[in-house]
C-alpha atoms as a PDB file:
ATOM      1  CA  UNK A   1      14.332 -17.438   1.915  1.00  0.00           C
ATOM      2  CA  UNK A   2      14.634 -13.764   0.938  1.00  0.00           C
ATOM      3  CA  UNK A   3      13.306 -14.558  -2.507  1.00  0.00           C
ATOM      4  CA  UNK A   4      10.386 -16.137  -0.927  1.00  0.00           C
ATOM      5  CA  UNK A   5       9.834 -13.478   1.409  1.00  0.00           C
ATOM      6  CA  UNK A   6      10.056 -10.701  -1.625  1.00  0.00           C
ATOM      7  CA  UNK A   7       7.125 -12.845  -3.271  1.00  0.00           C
ATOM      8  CA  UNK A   8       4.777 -12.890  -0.368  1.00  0.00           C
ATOM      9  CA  UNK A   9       5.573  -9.144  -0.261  1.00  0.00           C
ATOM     10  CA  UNK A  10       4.672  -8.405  -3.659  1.00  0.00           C
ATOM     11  CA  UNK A  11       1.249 -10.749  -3.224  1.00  0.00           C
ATOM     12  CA  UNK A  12       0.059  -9.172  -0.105  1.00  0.00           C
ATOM     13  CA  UNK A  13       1.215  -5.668  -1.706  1.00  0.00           C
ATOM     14  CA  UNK A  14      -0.680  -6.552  -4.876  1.00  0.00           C
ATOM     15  CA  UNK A  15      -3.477  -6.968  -2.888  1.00  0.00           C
ATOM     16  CA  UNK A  16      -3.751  -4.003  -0.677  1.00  0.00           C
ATOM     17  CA  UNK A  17      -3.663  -2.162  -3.875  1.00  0.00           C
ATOM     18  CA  UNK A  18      -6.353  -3.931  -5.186  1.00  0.00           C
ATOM     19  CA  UNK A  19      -7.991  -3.255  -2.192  1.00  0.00           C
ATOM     20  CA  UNK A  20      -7.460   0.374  -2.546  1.00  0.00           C
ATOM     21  CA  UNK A  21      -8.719   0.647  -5.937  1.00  0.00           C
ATOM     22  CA  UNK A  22     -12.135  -1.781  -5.205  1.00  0.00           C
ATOM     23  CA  UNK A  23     -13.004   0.920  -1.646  1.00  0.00           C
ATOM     24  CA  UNK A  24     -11.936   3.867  -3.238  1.00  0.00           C
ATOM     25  CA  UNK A  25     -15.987   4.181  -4.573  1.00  0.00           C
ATOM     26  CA  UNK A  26     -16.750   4.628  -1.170  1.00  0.00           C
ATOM     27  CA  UNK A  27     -14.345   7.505  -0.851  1.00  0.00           C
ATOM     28  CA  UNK A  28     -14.672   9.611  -4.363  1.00  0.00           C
ATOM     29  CA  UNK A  29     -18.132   8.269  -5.921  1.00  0.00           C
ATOM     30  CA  UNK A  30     -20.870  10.661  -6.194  1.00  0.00           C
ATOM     31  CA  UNK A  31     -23.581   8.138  -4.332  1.00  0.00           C
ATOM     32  CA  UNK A  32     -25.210   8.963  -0.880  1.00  0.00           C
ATOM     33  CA  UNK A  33     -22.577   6.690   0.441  1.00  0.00           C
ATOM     34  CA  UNK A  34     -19.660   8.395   0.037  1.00  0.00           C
ATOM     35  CA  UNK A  35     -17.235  10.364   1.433  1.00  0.00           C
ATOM     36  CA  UNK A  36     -17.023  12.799  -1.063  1.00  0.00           C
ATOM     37  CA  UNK A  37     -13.794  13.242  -0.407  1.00  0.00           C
ATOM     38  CA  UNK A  38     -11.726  16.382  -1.822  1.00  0.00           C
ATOM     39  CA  UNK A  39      -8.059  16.910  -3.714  1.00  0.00           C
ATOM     40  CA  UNK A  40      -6.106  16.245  -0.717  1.00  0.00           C
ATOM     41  CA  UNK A  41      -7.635  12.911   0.097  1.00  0.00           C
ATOM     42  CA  UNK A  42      -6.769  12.012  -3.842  1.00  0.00           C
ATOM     43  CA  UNK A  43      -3.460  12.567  -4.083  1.00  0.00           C
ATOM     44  CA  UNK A  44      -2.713  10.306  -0.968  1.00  0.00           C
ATOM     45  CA  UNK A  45      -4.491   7.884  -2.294  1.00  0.00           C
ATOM     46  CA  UNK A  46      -2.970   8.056  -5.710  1.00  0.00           C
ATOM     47  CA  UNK A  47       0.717   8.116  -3.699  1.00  0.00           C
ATOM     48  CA  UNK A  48      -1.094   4.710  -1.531  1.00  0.00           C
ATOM     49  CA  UNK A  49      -1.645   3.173  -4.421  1.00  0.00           C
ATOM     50  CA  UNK A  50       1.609   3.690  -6.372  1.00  0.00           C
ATOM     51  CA  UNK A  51       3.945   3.107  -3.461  1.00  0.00           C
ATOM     52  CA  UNK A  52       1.829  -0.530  -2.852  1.00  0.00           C
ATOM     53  CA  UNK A  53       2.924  -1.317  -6.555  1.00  0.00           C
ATOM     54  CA  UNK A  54       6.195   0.597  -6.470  1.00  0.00           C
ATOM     55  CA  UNK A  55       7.507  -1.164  -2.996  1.00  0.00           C
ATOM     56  CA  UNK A  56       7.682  -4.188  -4.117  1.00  0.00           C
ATOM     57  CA  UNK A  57       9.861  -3.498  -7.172  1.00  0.00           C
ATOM     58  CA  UNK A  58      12.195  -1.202  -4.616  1.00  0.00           C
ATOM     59  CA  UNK A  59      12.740  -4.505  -2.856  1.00  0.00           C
ATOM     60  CA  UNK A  60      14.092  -6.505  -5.341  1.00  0.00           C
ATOM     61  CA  UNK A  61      16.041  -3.731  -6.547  1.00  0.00           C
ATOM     62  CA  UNK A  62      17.747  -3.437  -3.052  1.00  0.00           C
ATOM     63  CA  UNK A  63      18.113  -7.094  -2.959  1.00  0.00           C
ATOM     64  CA  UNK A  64      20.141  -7.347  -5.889  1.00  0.00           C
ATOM     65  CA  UNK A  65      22.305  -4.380  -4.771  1.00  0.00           C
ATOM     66  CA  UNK A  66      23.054  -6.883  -1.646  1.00  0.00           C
ATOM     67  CA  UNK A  67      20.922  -4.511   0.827  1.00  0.00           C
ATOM     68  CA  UNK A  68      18.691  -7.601   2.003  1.00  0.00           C
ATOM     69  CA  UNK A  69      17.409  -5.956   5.182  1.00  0.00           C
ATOM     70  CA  UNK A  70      16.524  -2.677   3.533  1.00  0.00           C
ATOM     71  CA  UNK A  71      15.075  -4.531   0.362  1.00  0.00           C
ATOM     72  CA  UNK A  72      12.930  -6.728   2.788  1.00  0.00           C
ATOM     73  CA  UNK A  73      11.635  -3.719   4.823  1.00  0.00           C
ATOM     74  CA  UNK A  74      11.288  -1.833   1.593  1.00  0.00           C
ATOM     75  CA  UNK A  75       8.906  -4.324  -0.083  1.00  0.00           C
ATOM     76  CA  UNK A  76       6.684  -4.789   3.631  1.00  0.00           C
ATOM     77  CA  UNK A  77       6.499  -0.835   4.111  1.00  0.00           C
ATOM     78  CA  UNK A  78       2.735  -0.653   2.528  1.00  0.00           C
ATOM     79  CA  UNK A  79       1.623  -3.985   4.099  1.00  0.00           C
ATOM     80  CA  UNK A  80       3.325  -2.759   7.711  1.00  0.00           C
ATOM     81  CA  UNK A  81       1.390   0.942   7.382  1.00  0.00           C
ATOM     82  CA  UNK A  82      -2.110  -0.791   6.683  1.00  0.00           C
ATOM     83  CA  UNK A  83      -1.882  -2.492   9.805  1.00  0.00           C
ATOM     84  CA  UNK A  84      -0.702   0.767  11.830  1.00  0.00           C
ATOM     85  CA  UNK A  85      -3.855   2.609  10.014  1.00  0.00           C
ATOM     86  CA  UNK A  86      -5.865   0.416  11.331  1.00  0.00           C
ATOM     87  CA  UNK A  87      -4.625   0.558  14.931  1.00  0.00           C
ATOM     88  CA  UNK A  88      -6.184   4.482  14.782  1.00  0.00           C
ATOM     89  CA  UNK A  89      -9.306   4.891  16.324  1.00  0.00           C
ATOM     90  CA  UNK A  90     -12.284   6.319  13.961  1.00  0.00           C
ATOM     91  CA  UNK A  91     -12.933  10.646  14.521  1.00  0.00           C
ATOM     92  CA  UNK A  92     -16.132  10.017  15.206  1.00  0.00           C
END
């Protein structure tokens, strides 16, 4: 069951990241849509990105050490912190 668990993980992980890197246009392009965000906003999306694809591999790391739990939450960090994003309101 914790295999199975790890594998969702790394699918829905996968995807968030791929999710990231389809929007992030929308954030750095250079079209009237954009944010035009600056070097800040880059390097936490870089980290975004890199802990989505890094998490998972964590995970089955820890789970091999015989930390389930901690491999488990681990691999569900990036999935758990997209939902908590988007529980905060818009600034405008």
């Amino acid at each position: 069951m914790t295999i199975f668990l790890l594998v969702i993980a790394t699918v829905v992980d996968g995807a968030l990241a791929a999710l990231l890197i389809g929007v992030s246009g929308f954030w750095f392009g250079g079209g009237p849509e954009s944010a035009h965000a600056g070097a800040l906003a880059v390097v936490a999306f870089v980290a975004a990105v890199i802990a989505c694809l890094a998490a998972p591999i964590a995970g089955f790391v820890f789970n091999k050490k015989g930390k389930t739990g901690l491999g488990l939450a681990v691999a569900w960090l990036p999935a758990a912190g997209a939902l908590l994003a988007l529980v905060i309101p818009a600034p405008y």
